[in-house]
N, C-alpha and C. Protein backbone atom coordinates (compact mmCIF):
# COMPACT_ATOMS: atom_id res chain seq x y z
N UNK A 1 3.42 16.30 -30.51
CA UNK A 1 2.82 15.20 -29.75
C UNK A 1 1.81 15.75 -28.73
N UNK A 2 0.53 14.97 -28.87
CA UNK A 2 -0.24 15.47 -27.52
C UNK A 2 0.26 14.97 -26.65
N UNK A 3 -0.32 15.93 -25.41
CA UNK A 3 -0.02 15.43 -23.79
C UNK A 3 -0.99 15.56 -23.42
N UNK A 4 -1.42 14.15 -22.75
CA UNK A 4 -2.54 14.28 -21.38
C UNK A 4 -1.76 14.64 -20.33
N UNK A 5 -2.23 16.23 -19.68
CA UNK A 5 -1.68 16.77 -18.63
C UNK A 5 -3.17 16.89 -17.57
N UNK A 6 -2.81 16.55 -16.64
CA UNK A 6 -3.53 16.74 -15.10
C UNK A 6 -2.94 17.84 -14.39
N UNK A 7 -3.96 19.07 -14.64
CA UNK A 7 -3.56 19.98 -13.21
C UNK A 7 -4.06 19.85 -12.16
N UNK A 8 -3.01 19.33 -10.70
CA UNK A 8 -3.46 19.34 -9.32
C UNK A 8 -3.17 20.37 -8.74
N UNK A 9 -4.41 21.59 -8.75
CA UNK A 9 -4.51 22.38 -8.14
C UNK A 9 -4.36 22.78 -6.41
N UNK A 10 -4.31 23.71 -5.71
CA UNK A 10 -4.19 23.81 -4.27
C UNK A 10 -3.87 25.06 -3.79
N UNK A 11 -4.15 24.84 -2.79
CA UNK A 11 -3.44 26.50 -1.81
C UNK A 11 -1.80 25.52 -1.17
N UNK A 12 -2.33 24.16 -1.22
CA UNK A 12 -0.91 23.33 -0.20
C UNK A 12 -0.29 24.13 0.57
N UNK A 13 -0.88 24.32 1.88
CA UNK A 13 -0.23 25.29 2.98
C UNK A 13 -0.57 24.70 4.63
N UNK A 14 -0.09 23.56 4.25
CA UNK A 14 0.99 23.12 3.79
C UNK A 14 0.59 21.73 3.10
N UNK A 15 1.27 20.75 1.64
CA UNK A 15 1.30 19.99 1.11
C UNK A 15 1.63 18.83 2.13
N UNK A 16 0.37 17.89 1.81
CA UNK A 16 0.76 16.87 3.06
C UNK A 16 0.30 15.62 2.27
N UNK A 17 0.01 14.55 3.23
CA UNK A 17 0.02 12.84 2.07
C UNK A 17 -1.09 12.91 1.95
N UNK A 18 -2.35 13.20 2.00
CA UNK A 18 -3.77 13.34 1.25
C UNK A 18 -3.22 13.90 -0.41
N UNK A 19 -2.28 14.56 0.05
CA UNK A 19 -2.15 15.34 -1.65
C UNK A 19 -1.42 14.46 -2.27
N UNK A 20 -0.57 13.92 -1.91
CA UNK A 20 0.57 12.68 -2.59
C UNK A 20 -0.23 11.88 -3.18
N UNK A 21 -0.69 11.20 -1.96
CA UNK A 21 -1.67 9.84 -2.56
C UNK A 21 -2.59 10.58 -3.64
N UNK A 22 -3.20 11.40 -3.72
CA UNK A 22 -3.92 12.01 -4.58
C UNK A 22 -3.42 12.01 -6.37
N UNK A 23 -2.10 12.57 -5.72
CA UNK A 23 -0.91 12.70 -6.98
C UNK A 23 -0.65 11.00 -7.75
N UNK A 24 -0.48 10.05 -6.50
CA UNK A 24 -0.16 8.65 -7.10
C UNK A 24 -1.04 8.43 -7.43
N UNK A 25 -2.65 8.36 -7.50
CA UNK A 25 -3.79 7.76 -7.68
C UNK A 25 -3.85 8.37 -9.37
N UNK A 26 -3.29 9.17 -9.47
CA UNK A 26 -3.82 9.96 -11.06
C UNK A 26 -2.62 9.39 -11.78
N UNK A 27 -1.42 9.13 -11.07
CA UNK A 27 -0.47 8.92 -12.12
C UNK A 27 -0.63 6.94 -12.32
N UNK A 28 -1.17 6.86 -11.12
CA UNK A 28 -1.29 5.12 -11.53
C UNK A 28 -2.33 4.66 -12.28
N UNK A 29 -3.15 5.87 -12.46
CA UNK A 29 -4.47 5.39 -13.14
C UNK A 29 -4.08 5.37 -15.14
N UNK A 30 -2.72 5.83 -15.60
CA UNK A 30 -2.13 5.47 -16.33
C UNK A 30 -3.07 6.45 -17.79
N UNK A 31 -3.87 7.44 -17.38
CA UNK A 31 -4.84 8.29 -18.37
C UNK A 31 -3.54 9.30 -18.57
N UNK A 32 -2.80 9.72 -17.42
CA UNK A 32 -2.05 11.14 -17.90
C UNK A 32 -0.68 11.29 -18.18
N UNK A 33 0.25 11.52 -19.37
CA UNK A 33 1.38 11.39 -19.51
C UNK A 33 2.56 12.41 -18.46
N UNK A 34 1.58 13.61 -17.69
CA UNK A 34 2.18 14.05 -16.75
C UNK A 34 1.65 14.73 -15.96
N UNK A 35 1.76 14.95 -14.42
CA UNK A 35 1.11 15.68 -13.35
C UNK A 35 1.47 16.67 -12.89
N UNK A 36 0.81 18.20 -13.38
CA UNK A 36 1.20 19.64 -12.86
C UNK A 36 0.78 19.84 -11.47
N UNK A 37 1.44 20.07 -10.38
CA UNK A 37 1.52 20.30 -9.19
C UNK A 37 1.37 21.79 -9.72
N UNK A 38 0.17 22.55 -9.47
CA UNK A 38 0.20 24.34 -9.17
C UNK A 38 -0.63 24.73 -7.73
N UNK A 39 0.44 25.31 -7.26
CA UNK A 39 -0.16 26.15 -6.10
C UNK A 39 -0.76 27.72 -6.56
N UNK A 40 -2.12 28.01 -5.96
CA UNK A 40 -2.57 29.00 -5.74
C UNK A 40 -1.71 30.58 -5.60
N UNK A 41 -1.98 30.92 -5.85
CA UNK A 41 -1.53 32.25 -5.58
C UNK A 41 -2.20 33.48 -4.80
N UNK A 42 -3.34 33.86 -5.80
CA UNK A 42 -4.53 34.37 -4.32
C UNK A 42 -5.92 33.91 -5.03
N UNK A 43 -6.06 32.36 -4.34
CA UNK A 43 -6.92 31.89 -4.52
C UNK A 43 -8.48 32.17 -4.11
N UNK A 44 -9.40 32.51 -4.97
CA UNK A 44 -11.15 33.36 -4.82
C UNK A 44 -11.75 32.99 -3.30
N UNK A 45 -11.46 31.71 -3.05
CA UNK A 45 -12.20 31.26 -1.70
C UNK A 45 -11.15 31.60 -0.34
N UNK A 46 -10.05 31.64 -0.55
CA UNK A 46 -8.63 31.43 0.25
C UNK A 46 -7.75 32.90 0.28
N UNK A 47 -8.30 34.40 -0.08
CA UNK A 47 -7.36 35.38 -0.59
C UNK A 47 -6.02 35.78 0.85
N UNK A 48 -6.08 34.87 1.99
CA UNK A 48 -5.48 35.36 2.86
C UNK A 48 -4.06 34.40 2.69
N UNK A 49 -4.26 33.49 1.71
CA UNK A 49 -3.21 32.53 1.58
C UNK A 49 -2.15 33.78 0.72
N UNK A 50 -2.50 34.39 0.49
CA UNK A 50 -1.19 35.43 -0.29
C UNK A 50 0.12 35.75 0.05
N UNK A 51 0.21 35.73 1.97
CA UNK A 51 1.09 36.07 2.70
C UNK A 51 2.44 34.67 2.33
N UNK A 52 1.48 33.75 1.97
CA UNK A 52 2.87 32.41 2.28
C UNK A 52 2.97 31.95 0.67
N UNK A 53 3.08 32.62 -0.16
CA UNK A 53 3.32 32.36 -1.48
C UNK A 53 4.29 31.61 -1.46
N UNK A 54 5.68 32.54 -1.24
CA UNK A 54 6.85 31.62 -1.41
C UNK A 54 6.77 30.50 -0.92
N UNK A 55 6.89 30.24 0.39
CA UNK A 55 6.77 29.23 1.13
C UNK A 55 5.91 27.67 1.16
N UNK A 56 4.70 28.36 0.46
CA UNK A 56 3.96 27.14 -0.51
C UNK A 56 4.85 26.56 -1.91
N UNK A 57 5.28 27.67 -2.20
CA UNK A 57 5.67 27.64 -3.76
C UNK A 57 6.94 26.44 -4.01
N UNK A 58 7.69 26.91 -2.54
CA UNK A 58 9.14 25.73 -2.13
C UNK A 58 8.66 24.25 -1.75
N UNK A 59 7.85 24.11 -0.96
CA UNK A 59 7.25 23.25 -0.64
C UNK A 59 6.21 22.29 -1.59
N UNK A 60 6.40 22.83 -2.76
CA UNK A 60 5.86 22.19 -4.04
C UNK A 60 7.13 21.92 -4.60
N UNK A 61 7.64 22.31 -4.62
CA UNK A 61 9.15 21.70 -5.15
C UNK A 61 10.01 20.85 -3.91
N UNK A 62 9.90 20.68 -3.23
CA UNK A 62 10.35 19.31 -2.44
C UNK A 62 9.39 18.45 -3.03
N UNK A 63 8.39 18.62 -3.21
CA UNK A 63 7.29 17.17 -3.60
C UNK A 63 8.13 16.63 -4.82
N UNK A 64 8.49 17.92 -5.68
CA UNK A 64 8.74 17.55 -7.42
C UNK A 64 9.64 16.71 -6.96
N UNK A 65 10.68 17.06 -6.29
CA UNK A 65 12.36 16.23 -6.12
C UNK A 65 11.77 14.75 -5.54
N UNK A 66 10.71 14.77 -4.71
CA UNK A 66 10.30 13.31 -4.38
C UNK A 66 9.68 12.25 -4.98
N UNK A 67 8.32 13.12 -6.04
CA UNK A 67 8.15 12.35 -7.28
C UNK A 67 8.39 12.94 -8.38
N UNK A 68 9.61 11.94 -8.97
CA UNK A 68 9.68 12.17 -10.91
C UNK A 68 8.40 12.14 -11.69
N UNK A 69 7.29 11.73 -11.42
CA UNK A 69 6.36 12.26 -12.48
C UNK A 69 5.77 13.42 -11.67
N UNK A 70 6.18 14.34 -11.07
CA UNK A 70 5.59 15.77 -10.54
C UNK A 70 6.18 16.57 -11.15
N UNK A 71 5.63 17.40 -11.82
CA UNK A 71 6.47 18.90 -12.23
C UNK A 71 5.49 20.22 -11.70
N UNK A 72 6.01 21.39 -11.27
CA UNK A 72 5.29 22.37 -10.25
C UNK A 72 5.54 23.28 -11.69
N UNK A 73 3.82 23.80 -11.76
CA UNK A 73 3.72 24.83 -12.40
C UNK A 73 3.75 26.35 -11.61
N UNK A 74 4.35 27.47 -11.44
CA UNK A 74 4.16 28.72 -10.93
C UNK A 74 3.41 29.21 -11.23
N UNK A 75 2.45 29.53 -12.52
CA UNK A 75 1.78 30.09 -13.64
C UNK A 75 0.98 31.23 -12.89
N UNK A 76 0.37 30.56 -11.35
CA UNK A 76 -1.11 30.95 -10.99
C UNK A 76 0.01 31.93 -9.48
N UNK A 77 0.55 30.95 -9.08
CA UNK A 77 1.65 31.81 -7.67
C UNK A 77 2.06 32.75 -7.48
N UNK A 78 2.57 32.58 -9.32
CA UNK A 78 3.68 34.41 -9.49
C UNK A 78 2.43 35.38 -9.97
N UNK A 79 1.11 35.28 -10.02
CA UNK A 79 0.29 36.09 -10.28
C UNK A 79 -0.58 36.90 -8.89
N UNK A 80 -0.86 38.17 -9.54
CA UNK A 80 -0.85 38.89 -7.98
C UNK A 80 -2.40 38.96 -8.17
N UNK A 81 -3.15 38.62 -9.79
CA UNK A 81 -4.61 38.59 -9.59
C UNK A 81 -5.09 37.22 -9.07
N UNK A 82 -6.65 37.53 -8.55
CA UNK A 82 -7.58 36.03 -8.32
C UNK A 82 -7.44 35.19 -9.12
N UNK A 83 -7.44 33.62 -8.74
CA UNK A 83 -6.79 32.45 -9.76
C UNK A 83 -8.58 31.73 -10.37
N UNK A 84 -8.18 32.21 -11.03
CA UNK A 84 -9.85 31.53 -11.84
C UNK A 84 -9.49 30.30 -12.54
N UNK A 85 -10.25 28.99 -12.60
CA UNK A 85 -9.99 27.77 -12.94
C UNK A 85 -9.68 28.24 -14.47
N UNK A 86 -10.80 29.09 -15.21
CA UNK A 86 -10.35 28.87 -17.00
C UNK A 86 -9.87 30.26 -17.05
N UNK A 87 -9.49 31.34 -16.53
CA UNK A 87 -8.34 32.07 -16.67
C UNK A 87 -7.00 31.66 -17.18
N UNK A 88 -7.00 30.27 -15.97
CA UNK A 88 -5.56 29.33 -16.08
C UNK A 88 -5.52 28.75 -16.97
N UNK A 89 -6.37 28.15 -17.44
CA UNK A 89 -6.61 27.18 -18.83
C UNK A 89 -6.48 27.81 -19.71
N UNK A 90 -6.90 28.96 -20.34
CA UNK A 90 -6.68 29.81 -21.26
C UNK A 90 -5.31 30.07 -21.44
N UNK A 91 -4.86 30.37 -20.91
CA UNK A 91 -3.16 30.36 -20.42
C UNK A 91 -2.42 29.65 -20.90
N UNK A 92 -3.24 28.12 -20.41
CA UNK A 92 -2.13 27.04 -20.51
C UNK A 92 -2.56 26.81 -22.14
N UNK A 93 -3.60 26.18 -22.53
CA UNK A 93 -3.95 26.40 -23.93
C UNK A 93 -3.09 27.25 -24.82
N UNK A 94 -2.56 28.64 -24.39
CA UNK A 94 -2.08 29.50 -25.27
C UNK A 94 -0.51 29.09 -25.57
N UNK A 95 0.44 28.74 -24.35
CA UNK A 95 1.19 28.41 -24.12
C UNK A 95 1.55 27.06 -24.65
N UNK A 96 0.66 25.67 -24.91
CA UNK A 96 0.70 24.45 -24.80
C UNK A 96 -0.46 24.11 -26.09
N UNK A 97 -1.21 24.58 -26.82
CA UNK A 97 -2.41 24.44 -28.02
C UNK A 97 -2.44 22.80 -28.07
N UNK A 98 -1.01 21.72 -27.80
CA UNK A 98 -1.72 20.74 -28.53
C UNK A 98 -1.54 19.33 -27.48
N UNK A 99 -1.51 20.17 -26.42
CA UNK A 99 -1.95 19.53 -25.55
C UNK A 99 -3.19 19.84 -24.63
N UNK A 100 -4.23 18.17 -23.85
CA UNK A 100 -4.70 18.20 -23.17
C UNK A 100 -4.72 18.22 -21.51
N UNK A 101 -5.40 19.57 -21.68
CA UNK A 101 -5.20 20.12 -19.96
C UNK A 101 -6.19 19.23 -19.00
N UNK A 102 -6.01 18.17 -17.95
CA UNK A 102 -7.20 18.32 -17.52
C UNK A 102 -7.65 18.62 -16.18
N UNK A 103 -8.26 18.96 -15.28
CA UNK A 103 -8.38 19.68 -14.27
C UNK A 103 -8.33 18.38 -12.84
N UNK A 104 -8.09 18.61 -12.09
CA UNK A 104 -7.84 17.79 -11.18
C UNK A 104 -8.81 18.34 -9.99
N UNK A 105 -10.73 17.41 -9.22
CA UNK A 105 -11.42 18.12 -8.57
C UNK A 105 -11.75 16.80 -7.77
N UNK A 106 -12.20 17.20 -6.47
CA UNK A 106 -12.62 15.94 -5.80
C UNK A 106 -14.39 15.76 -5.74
N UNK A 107 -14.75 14.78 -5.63
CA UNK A 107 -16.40 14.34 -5.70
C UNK A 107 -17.05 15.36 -4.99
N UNK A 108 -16.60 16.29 -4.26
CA UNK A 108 -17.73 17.49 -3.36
C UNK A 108 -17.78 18.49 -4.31
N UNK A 109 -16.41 18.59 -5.39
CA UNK A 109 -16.30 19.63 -6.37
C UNK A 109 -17.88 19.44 -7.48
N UNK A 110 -18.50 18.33 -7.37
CA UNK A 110 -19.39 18.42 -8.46
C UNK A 110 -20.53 18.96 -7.98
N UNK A 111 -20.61 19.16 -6.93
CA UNK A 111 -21.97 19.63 -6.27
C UNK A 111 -21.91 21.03 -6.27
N UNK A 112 -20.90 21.96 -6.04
CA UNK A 112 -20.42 23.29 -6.48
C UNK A 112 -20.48 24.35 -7.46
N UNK A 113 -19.47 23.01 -8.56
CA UNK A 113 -18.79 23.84 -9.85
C UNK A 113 -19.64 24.75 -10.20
N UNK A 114 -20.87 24.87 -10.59
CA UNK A 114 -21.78 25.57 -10.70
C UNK A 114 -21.57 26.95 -10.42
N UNK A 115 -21.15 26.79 -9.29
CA UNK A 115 -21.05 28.11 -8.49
C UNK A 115 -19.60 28.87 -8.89
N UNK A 116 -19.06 28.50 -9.70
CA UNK A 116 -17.80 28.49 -9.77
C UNK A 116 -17.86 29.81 -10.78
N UNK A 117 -16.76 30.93 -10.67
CA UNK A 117 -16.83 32.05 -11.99
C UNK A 117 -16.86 31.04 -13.32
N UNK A 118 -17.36 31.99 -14.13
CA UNK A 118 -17.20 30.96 -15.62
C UNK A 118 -17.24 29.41 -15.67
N UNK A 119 -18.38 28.81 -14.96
CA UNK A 119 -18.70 27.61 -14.65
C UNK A 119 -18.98 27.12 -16.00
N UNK A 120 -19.91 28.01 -17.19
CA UNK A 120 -20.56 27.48 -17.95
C UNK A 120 -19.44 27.27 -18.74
N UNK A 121 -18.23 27.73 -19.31
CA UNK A 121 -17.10 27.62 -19.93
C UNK A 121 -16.13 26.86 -19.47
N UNK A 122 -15.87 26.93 -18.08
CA UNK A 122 -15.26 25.52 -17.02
C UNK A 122 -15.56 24.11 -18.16
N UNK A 123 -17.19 23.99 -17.72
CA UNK A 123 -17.10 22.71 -17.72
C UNK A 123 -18.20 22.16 -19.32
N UNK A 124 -17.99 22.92 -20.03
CA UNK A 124 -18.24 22.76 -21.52
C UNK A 124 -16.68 22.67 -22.27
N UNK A 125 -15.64 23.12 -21.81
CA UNK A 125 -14.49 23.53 -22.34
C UNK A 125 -13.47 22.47 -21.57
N UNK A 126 -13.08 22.38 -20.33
CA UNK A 126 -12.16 21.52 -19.67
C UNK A 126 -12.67 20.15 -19.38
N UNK A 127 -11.82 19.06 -19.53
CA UNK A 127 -12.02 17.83 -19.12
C UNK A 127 -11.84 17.64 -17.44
N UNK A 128 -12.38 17.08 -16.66
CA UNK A 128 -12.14 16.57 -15.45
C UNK A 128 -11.48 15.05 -14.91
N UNK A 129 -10.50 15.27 -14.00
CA UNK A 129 -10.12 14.35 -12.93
C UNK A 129 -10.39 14.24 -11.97
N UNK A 130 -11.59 13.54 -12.06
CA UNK A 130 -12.54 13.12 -10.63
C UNK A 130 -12.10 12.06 -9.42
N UNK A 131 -11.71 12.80 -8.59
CA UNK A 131 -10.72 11.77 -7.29
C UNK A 131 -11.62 11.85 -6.30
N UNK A 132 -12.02 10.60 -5.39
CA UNK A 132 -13.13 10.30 -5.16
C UNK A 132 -12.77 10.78 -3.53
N UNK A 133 -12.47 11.87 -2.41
CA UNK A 133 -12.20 12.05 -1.35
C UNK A 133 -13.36 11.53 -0.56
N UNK A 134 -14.29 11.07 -0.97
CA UNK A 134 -15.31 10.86 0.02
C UNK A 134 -15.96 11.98 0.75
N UNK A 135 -16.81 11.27 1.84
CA UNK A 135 -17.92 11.90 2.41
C UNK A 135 -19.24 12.02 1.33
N UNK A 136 -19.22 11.46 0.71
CA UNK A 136 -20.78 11.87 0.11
C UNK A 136 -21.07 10.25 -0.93
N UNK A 137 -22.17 9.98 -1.16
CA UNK A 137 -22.54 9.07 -1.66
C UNK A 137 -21.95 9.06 -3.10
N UNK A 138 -21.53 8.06 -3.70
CA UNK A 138 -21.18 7.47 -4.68
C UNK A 138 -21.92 7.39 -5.79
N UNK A 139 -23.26 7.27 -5.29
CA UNK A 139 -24.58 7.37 -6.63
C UNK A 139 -24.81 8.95 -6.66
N UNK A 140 -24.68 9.92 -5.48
CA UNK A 140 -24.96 10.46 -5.84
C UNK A 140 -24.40 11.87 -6.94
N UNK A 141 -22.85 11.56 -5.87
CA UNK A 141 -21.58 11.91 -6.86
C UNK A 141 -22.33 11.62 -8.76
N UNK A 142 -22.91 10.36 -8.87
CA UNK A 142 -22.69 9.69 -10.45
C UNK A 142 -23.89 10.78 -11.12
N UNK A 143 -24.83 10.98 -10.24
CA UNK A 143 -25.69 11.27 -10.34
C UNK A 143 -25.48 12.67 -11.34
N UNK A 144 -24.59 13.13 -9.98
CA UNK A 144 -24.38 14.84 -10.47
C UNK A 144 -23.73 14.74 -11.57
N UNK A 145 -22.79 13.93 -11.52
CA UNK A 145 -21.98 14.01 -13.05
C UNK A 145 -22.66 13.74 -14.50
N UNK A 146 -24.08 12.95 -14.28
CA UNK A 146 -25.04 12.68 -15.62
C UNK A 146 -25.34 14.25 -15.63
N UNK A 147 -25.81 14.51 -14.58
CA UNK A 147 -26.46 15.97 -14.95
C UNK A 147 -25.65 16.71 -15.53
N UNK A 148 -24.61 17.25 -15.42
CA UNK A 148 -23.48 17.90 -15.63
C UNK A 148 -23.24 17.89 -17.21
N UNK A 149 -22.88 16.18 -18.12
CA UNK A 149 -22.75 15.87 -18.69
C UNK A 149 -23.67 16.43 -19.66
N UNK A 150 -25.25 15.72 -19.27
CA UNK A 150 -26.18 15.84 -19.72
C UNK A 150 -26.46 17.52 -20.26
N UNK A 151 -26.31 18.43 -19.14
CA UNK A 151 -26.63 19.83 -19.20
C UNK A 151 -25.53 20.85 -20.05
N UNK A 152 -24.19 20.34 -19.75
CA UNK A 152 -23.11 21.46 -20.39
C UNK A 152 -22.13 20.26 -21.64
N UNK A 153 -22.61 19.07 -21.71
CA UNK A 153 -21.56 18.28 -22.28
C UNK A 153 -20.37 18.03 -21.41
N UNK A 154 -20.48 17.93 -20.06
CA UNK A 154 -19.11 18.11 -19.20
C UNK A 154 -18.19 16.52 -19.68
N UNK A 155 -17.20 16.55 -19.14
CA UNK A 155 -16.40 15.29 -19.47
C UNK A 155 -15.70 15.33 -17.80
N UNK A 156 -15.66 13.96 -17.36
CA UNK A 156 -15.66 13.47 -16.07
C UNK A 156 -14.87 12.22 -16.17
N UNK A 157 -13.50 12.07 -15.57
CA UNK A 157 -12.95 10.72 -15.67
C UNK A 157 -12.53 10.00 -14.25
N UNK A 158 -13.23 9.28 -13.96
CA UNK A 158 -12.94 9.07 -12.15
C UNK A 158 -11.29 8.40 -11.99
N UNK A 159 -11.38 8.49 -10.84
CA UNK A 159 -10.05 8.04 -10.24
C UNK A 159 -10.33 8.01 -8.78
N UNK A 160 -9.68 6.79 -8.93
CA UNK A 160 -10.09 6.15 -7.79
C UNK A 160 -8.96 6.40 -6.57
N UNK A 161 -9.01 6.46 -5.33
CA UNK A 161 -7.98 6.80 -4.17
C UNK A 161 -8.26 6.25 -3.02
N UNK A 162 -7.37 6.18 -2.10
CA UNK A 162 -7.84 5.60 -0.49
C UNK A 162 -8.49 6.87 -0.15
N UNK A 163 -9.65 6.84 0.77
CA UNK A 163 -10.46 7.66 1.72
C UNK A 163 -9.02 8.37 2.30
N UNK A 164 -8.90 9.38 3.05
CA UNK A 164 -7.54 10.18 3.52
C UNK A 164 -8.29 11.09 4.66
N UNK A 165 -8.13 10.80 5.67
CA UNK A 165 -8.65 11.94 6.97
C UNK A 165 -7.85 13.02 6.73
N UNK A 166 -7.06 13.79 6.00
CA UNK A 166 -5.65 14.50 6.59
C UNK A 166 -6.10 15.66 5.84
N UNK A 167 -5.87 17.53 6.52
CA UNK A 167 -5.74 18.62 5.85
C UNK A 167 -5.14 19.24 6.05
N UNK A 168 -4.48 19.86 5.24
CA UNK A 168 -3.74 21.42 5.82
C UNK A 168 -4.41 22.12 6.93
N UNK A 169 -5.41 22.05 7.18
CA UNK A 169 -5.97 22.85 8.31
C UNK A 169 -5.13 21.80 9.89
N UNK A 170 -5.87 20.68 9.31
CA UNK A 170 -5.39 19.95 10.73
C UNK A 170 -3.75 19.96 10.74
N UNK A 171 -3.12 20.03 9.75
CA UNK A 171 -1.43 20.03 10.18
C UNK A 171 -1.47 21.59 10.43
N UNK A 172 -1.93 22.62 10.06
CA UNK A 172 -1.51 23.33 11.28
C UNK A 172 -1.63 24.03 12.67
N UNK A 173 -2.61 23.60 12.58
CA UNK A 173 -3.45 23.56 13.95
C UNK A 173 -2.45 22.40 15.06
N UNK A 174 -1.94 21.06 14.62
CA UNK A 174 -0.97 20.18 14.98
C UNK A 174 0.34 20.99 15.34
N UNK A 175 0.55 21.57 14.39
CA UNK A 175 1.77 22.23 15.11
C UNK A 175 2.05 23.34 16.09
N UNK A 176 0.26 24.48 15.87
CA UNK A 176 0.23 25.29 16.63
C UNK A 176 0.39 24.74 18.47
N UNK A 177 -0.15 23.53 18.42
CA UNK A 177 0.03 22.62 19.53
C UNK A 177 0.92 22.14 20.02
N UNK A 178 2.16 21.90 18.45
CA UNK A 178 3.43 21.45 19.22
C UNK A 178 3.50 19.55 18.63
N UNK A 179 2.19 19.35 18.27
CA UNK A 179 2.53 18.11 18.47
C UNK A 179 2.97 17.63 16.73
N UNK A 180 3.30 16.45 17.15
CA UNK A 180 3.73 15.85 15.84
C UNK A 180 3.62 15.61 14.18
N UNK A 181 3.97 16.28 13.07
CA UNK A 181 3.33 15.72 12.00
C UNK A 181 3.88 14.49 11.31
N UNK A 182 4.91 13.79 11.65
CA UNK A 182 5.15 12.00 11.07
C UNK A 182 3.42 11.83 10.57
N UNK A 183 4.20 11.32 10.01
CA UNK A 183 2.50 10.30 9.14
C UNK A 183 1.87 11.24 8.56
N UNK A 184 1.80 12.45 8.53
CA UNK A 184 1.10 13.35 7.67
C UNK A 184 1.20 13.82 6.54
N UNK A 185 2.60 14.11 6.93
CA UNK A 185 3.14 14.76 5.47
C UNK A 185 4.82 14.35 5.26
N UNK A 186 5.56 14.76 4.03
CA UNK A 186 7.14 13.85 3.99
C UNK A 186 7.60 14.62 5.15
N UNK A 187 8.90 14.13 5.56
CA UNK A 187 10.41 14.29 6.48
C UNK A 187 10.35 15.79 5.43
N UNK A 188 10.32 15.94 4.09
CA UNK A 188 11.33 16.80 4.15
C UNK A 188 10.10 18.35 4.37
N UNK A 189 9.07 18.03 3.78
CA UNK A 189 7.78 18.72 4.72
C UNK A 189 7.88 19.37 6.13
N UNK A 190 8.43 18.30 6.54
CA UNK A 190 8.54 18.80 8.30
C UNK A 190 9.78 19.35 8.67
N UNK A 191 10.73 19.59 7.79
CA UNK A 191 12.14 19.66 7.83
C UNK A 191 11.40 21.35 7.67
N UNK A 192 11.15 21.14 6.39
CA UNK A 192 10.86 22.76 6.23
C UNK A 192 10.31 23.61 6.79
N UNK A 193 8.75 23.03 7.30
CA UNK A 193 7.93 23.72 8.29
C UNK A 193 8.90 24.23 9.29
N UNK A 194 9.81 23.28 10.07
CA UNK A 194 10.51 23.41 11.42
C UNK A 194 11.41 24.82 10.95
N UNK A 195 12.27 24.62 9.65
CA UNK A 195 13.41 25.29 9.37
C UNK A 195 12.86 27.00 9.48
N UNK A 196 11.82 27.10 8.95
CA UNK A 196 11.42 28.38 8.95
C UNK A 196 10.10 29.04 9.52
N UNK A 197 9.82 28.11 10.79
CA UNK A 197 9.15 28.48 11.59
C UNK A 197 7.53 28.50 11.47
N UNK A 198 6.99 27.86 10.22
CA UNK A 198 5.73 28.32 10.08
C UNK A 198 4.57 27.86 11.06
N UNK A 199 3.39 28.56 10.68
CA UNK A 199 2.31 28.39 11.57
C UNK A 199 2.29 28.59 13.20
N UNK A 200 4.04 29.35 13.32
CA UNK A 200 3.31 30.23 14.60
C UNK A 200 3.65 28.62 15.85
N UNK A 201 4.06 27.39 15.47
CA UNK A 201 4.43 26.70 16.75
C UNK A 201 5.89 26.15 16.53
N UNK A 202 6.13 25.26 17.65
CA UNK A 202 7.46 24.95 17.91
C UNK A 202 7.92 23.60 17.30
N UNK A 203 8.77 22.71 17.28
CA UNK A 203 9.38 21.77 16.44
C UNK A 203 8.32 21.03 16.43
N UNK A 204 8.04 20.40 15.29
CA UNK A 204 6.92 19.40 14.95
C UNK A 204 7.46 18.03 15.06
């Protein structure tokens, strides 16, 4: 049987409700029979995220226990090389042949990919899940994606989401402060952060 699979990629350090809602927006949009939650491992833009592997890695698995259509791939975590988008795909392909992988990127990702290692194989080879985070125009987002299309044959499937102010940067910068994360990310998110001290501040 094929599977339409969505990989939602991340460093999640920490996984907060920008990423959830992100997660519900792909599974309500009713295209994918299931949603791979993979955290980074030592991600090309991010290589300092290496130190909190585990700790990301757990914290993707509280999400799984919260949503039944989440399952957390390790694939890219337990790897000690740079995580290249079709490194991983190759992978999963080898592992999975008759199922469809498709990549999970937000509307700033199209202005980029380009820049991306093995861009030209990226996006001639993988399908996209286009989740619309905002900040940038809507035509022009469409724009880039004709080109894209037009230039490599790319494949682009939008999905639609609420706008989301919220990042891992700002939750931990929030806690380095002390102050609160409610509303940011789950109870059991903050359970964990607290339990094992991360980011260097005091109970959130």
């Amino acid at each position: 049987m094929n599977k339409q699979i969505v990989i939602a990629g991340g460093t999640f350090n920490p996984i907060h409700n920008g990423h959830i809602i992100a997660l519900q927006a792909l599974y309500d949009s009713g295209h994918f029979d299931e949603i791979w939650l993979m955290p980074s491992g030592t991600p090309p833009f991010k290589k300092d995220e290496k130190e909190s592997k585990q700790n990301r890695l757990e914290m993707c698995f509280l999400i799984q226990e919260l949503l039944d259509y989440v399952y957390v791939s390790d694939l890219e975590i337990l790897s000690d090389k740079v995580a290249y988008s079709y490194d991983t795909w190759k992978l999963l392909k080898q592992k999975h042949p008759d199922d469809t992988f498709y990549w999970m990127i937000g509307d700033d990702h199209v202005f980029q990919i380009e820049q991306w290692k093995y861009s030209n194989e990226l996006l001639k080879h993988i399908p996209f899940a286009l989740v619309n985070r905002g900040g940038f125009d809507p035509k022009d987002v469409e724009k880039q994606c004709a080109f894209l299309e037009e230039k490599y044959h790319a494949d682009f499937l939008s999905v639609s989401m609420p706008k989301i102010e919220i990042s891992s940067t700002m939750l931990r910068e929030r806690v380095e402060k002390g102050q609160s994360l409610i509303g940011y990310t789950p109870e059991c998110i903050i359970d964990y952060i607290n339990r094992h001290q991360l980011y260097g501040g005091i109970e959130c």
